[in-house]
C-alpha atoms as a PDB file:
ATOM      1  CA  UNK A   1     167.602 109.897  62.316  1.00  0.00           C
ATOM      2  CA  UNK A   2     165.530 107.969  64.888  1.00  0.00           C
ATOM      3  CA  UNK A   3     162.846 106.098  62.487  1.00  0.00           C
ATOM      4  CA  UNK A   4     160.538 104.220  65.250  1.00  0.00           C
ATOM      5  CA  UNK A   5     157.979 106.711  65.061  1.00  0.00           C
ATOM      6  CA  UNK A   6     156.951 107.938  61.549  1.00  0.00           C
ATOM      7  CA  UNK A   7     154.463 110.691  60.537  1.00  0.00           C
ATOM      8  CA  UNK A   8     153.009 109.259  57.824  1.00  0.00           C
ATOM      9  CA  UNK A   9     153.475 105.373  56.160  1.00  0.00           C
ATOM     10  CA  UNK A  10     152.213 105.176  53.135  1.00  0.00           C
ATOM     11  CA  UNK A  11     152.033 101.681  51.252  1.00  0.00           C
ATOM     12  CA  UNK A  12     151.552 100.840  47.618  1.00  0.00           C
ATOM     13  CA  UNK A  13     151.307  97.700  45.840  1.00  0.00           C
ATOM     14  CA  UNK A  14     154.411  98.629  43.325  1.00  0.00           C
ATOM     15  CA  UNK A  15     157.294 101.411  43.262  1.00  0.00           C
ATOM     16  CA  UNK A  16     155.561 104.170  41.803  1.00  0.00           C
ATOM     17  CA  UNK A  17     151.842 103.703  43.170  1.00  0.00           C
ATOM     18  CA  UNK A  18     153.012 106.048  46.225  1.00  0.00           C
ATOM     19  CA  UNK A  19     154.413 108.741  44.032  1.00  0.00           C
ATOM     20  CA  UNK A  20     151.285 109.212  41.502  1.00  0.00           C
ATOM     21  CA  UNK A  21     149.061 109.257  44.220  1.00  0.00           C
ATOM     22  CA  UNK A  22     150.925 111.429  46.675  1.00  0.00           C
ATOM     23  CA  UNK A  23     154.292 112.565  45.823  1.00  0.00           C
ATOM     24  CA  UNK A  24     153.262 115.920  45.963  1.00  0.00           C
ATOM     25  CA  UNK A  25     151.897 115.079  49.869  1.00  0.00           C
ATOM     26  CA  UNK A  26     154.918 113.691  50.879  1.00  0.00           C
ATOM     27  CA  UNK A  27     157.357 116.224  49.572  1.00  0.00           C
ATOM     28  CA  UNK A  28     155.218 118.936  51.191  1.00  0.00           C
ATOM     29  CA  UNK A  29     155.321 117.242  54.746  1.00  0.00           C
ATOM     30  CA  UNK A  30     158.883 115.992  54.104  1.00  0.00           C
ATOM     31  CA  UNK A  31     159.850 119.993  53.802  1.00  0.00           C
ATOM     32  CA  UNK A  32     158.579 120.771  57.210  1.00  0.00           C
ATOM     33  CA  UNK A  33     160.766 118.167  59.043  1.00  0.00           C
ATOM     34  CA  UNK A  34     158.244 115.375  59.059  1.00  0.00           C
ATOM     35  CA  UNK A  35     159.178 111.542  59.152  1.00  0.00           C
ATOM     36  CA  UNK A  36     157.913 109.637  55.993  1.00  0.00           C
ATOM     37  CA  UNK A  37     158.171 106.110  55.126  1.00  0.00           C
ATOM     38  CA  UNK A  38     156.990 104.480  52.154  1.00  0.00           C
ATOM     39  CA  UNK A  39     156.409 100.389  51.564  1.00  0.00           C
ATOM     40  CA  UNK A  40     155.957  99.075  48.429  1.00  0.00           C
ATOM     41  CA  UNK A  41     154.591  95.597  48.689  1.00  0.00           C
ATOM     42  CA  UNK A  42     155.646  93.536  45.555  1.00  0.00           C
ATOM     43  CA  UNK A  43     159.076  94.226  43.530  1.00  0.00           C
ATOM     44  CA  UNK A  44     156.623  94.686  40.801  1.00  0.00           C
ATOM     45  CA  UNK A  45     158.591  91.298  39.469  1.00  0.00           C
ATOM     46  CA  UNK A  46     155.794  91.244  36.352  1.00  0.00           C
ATOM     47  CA  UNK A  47     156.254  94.819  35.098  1.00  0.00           C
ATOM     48  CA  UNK A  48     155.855  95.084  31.868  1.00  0.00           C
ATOM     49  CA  UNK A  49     158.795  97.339  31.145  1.00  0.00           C
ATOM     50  CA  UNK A  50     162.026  97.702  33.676  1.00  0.00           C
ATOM     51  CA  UNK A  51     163.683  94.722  35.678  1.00  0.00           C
ATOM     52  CA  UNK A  52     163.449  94.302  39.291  1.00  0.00           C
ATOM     53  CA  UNK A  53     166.764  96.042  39.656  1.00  0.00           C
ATOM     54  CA  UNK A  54     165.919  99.206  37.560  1.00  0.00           C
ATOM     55  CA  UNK A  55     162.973  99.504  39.535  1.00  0.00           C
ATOM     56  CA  UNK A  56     164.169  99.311  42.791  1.00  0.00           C
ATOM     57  CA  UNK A  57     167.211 102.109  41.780  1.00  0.00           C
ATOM     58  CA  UNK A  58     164.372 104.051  40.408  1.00  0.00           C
ATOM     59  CA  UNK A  59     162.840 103.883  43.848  1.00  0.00           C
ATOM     60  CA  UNK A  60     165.245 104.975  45.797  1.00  0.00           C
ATOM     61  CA  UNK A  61     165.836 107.958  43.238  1.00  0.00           C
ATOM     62  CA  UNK A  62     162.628 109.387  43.787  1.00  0.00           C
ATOM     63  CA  UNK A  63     162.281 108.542  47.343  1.00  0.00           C
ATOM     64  CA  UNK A  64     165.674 110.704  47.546  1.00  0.00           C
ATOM     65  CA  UNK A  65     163.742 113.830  45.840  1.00  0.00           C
ATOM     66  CA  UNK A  66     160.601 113.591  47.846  1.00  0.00           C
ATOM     67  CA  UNK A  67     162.497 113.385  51.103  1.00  0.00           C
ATOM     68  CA  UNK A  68     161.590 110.443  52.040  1.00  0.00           C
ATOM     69  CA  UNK A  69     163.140 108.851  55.485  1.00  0.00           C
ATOM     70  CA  UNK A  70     162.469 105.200  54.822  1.00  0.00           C
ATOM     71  CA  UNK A  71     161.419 102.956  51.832  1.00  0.00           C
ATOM     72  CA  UNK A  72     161.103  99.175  52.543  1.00  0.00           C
ATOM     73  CA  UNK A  73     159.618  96.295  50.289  1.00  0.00           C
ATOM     74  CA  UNK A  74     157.769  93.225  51.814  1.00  0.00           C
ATOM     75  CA  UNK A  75     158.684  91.048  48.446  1.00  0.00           C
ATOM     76  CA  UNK A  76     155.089  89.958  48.364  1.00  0.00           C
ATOM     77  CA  UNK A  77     153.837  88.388  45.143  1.00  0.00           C
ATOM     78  CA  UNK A  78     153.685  90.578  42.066  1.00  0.00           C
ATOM     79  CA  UNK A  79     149.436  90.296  40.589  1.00  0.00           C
ATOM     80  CA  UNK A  80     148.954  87.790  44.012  1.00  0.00           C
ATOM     81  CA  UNK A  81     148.133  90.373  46.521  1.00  0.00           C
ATOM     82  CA  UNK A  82     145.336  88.593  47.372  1.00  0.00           C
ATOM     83  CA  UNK A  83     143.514  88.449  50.745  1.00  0.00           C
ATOM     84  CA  UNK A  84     145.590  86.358  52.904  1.00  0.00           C
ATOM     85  CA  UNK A  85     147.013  86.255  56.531  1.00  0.00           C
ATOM     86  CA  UNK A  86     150.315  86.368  56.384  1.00  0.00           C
ATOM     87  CA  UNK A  87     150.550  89.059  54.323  1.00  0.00           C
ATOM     88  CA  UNK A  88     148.691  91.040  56.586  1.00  0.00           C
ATOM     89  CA  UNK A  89     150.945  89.837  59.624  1.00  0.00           C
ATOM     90  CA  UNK A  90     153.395  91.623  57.263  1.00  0.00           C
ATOM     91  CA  UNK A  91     152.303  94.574  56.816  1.00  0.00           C
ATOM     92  CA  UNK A  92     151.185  94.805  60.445  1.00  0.00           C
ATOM     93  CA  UNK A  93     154.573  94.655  61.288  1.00  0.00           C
ATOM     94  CA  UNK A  94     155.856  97.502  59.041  1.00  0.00           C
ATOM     95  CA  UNK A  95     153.363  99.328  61.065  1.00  0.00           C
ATOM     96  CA  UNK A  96     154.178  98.156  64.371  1.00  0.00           C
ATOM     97  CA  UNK A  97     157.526  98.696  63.615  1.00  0.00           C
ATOM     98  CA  UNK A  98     157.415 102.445  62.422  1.00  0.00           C
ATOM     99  CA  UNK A  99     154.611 103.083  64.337  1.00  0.00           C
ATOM    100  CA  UNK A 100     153.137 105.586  61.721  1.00  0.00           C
ATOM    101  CA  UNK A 101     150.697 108.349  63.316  1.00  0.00           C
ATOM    102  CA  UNK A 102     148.926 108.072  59.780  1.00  0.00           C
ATOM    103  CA  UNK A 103     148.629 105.621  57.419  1.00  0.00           C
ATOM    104  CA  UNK A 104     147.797 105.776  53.521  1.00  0.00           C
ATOM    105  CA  UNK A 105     147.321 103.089  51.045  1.00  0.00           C
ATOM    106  CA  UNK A 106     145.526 103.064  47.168  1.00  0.00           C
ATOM    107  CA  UNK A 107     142.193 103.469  46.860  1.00  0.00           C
ATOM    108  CA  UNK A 108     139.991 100.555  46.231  1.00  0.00           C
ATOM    109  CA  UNK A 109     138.194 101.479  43.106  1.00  0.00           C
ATOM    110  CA  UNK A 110     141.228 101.115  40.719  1.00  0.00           C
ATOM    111  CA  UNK A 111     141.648  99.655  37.330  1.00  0.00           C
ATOM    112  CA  UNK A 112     144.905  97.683  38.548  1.00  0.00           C
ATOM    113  CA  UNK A 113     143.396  94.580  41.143  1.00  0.00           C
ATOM    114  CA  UNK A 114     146.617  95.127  42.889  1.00  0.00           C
ATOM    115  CA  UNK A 115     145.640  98.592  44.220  1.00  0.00           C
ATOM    116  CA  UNK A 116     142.153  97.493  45.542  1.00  0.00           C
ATOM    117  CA  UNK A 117     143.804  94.138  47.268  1.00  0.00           C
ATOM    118  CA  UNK A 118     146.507  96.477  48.713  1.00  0.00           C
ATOM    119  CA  UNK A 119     144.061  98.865  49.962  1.00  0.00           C
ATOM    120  CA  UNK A 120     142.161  96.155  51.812  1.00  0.00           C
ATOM    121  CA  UNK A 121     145.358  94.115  53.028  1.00  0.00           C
ATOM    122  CA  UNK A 122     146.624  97.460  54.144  1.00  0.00           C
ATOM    123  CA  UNK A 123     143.057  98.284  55.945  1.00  0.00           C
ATOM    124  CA  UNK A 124     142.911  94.774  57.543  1.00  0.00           C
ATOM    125  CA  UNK A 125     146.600  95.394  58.714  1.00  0.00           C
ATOM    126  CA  UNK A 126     146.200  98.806  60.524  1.00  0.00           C
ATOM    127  CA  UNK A 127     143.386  97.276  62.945  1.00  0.00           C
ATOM    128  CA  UNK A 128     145.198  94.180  63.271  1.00  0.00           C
ATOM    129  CA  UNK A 129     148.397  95.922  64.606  1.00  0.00           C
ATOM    130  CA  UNK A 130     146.615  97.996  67.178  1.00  0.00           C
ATOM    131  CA  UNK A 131     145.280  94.551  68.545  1.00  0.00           C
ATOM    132  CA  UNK A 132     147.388  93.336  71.660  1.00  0.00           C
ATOM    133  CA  UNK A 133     147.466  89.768  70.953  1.00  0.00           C
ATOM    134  CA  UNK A 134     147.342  89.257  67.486  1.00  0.00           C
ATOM    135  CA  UNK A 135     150.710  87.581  66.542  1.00  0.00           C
ATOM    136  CA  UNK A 136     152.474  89.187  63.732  1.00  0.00           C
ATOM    137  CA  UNK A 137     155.637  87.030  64.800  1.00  0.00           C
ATOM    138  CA  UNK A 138     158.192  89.906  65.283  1.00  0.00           C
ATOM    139  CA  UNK A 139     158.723  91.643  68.641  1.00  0.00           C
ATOM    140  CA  UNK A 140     157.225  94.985  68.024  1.00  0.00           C
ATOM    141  CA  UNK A 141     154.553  96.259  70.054  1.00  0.00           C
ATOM    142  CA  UNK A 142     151.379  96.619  68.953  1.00  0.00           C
ATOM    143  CA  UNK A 143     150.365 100.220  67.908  1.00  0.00           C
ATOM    144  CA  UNK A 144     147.499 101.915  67.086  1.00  0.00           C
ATOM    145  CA  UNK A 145     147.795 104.899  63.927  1.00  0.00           C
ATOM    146  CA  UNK A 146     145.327 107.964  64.409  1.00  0.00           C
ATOM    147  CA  UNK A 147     143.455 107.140  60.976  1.00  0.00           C
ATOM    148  CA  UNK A 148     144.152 105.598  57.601  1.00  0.00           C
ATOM    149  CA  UNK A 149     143.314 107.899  53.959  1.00  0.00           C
ATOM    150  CA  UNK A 150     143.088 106.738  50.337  1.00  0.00           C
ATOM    151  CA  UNK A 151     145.319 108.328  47.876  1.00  0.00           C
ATOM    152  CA  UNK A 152     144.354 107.893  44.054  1.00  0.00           C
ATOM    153  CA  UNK A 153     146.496 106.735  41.390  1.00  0.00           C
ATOM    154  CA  UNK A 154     144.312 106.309  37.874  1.00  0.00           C
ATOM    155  CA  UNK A 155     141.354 106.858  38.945  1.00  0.00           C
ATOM    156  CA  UNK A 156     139.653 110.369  39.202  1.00  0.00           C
ATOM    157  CA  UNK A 157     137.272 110.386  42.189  1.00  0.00           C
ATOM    158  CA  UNK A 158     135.078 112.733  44.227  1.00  0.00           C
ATOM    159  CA  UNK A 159     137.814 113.570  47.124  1.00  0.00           C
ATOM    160  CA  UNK A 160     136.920 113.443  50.408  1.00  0.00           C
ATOM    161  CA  UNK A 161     139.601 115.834  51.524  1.00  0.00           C
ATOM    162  CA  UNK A 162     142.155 117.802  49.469  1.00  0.00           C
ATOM    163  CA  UNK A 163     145.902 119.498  49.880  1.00  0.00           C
ATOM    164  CA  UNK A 164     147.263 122.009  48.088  1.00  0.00           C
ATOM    165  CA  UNK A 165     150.172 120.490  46.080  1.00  0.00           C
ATOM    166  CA  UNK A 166     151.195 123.998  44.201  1.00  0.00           C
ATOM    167  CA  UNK A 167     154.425 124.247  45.570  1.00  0.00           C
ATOM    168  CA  UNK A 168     155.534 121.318  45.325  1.00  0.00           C
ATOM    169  CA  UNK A 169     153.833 119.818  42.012  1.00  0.00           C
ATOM    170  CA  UNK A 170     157.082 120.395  40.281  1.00  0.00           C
ATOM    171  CA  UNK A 171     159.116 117.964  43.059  1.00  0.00           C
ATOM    172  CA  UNK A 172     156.309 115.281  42.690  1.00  0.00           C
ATOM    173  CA  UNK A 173     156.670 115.725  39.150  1.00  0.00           C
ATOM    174  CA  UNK A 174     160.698 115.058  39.097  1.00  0.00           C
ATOM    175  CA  UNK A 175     159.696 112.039  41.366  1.00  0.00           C
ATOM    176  CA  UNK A 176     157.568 110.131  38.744  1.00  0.00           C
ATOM    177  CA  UNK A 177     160.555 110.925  36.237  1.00  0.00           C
ATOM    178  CA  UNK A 178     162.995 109.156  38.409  1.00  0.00           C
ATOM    179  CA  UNK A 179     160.782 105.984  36.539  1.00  0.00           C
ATOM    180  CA  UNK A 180     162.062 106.381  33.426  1.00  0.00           C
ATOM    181  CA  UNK A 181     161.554 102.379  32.891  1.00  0.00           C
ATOM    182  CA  UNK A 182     157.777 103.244  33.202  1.00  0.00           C
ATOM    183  CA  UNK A 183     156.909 106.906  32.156  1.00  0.00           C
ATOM    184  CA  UNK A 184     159.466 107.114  29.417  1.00  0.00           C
ATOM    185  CA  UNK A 185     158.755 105.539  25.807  1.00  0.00           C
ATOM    186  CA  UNK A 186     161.692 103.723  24.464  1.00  0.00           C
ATOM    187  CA  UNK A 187     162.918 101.366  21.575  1.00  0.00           C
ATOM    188  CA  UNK A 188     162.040  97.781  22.845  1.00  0.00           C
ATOM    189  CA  UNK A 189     159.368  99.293  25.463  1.00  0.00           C
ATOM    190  CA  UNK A 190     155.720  97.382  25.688  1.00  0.00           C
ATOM    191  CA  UNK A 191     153.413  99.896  24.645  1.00  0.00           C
ATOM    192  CA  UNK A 192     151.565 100.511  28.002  1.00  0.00           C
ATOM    193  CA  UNK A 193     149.229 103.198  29.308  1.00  0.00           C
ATOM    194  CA  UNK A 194     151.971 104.410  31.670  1.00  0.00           C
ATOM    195  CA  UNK A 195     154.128 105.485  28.457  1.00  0.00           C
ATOM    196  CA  UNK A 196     151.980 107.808  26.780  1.00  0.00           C
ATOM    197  CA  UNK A 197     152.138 111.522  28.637  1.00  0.00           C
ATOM    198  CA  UNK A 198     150.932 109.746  31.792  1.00  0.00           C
ATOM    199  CA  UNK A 199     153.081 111.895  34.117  1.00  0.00           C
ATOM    200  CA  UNK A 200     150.865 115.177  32.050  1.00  0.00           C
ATOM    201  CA  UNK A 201     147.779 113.073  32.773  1.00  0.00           C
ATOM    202  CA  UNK A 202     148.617 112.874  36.462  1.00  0.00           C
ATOM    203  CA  UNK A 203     149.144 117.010  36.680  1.00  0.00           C
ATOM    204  CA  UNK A 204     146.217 117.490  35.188  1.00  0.00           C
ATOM    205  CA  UNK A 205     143.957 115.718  37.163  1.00  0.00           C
ATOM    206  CA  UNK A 206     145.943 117.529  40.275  1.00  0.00           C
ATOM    207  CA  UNK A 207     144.882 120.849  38.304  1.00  0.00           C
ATOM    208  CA  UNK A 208     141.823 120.120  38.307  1.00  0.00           C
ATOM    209  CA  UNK A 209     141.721 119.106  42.127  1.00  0.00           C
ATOM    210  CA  UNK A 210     143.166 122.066  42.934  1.00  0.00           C
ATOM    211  CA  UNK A 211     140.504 124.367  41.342  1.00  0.00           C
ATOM    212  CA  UNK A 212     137.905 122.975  43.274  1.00  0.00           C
ATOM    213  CA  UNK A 213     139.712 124.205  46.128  1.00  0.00           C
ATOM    214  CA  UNK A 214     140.881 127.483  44.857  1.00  0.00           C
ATOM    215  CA  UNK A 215     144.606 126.602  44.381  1.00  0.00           C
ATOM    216  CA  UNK A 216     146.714 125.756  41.214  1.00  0.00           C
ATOM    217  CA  UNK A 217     147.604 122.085  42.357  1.00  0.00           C
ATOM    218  CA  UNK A 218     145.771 118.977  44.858  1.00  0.00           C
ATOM    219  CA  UNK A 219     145.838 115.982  45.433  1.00  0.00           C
ATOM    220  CA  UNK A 220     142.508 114.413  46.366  1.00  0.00           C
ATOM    221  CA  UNK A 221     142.224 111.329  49.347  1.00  0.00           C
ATOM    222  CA  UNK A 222     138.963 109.269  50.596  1.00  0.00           C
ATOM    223  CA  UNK A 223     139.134 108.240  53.791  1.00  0.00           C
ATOM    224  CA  UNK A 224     136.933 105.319  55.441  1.00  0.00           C
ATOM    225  CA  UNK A 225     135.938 107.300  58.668  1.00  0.00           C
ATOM    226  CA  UNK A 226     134.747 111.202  58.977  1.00  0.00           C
ATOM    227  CA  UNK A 227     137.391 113.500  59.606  1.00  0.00           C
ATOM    228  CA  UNK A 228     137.158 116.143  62.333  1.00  0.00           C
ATOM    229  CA  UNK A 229     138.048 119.556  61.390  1.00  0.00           C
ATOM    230  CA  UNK A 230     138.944 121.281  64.823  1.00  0.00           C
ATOM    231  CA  UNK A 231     138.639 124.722  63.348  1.00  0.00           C
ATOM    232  CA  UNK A 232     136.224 127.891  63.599  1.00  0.00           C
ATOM    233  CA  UNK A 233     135.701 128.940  59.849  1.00  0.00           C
ATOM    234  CA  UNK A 234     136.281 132.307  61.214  1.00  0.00           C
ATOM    235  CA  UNK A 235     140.029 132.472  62.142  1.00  0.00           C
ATOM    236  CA  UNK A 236     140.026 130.784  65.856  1.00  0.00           C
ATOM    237  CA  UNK A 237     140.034 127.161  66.972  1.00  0.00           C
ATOM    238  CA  UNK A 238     137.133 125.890  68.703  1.00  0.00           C
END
């Protein structure tokens, strides 16, 4: 498969962050033939349950279910995501080099700091690719995605857009249990908010997404520009 030009890159600060906010997304878009990558930006190295090597197999598990093309970690510091300029000629690169025609990263308002300094790396990074002469150091052109969105992981936030998940909230579900190191209480485990019917937590807030828009299942995004809706509310395309 011919990976230089994804449909959609999303980014997330850990394995996991991509999945909770969008897993339902991806699988949907992944079933009609479309090219997804996902790039998790830390190893998520200071986890407070699961090694760096469960984490990553755990990964690729759910990756596998979604149907995702590509997953790729920058090995950026775990809780040091801060703003900084090589990690943005990082991630610039990851988009230069899949050359994504969207873009998603966490939203900012987040109770993990990692989320909100991934969203903003990840916003710096998708004008700074587009920009001809700004040296990421790697030989890939520059490229310029169509827009960037906001996908939510624990936060519950007035969406700016929606899409129905209801098909598919049963594959996004078997995604997040890949992460048994994180979802699943066990003797030993740190008690953590993650281990205590988060995965439930999750489906329920897409529930309740979904009946503001009519359907059983959503999954909510903000996005930092307005969107234009080429359609005639009734039936035809203006």
């Amino acid at each position: 498969m011919n990976l230089d030009n994804l449909d959609i890159l999303a980014f997330g600060a850990h394995a996991d962050d991509v999945e909770i906010g969008m897993g339902g997304t991806i699988a949907k878009f992944a079933s009609i033939g479309k090219k997804i990558g996902i790039c998790d930006l830390t190893r998520a190295e200071l986890s407070s349950n699961g090694t760096v090597e469960i984490r990553k197999e755990e990964s690729l598990k759910a990756a596998d279910i979604l149907g995702v093309s590509v997953r790729e970690t920058l090995n950026l510091p775990d809780r040091g995501l801060y703003y900084n300029q090589e990690y943005i000629k990082k991630i610039a690169e990851m988009i230069r080099k899949y050359k994504p025609v969207l873009v998603f990263a966490p939203y900012m308002e987040d109770r993990h700091p990692d989320h909100g300094h991934c969203a903003r790396l990840v916003e710096e990074a998708v004008f700074s690719a587009g920009i001809r002469k700004y040296e990421t150091g790697g030989d890939f052109a520059p490229h310029k995605v169509k827009s960037l969105h906001f996908y939510m992981i624990n936060g519950f936030h007035k969406p700016d857009f929606l899409i129905d998940i209801s098909s598919f909230m049963d594959k996004k579900a078997e995604g997040l249990e890949s992460y048994q190191s994180q979802f699943v209480k066990k003797p030993g485990s740190f008690d953590t908010p993650l281990v205590n019917g988060y995965i439930e937590t999750v489906a329920a807030r897409e529930g309740l997404f979904g009946k503001q828009a009519g359907v059983e299942y959503a999954e909510g995004f903000k996005v930092n520009k307005p969107l234009m809706i080429n359609m005639d509310i009734f039936g035809g395309e203006l």
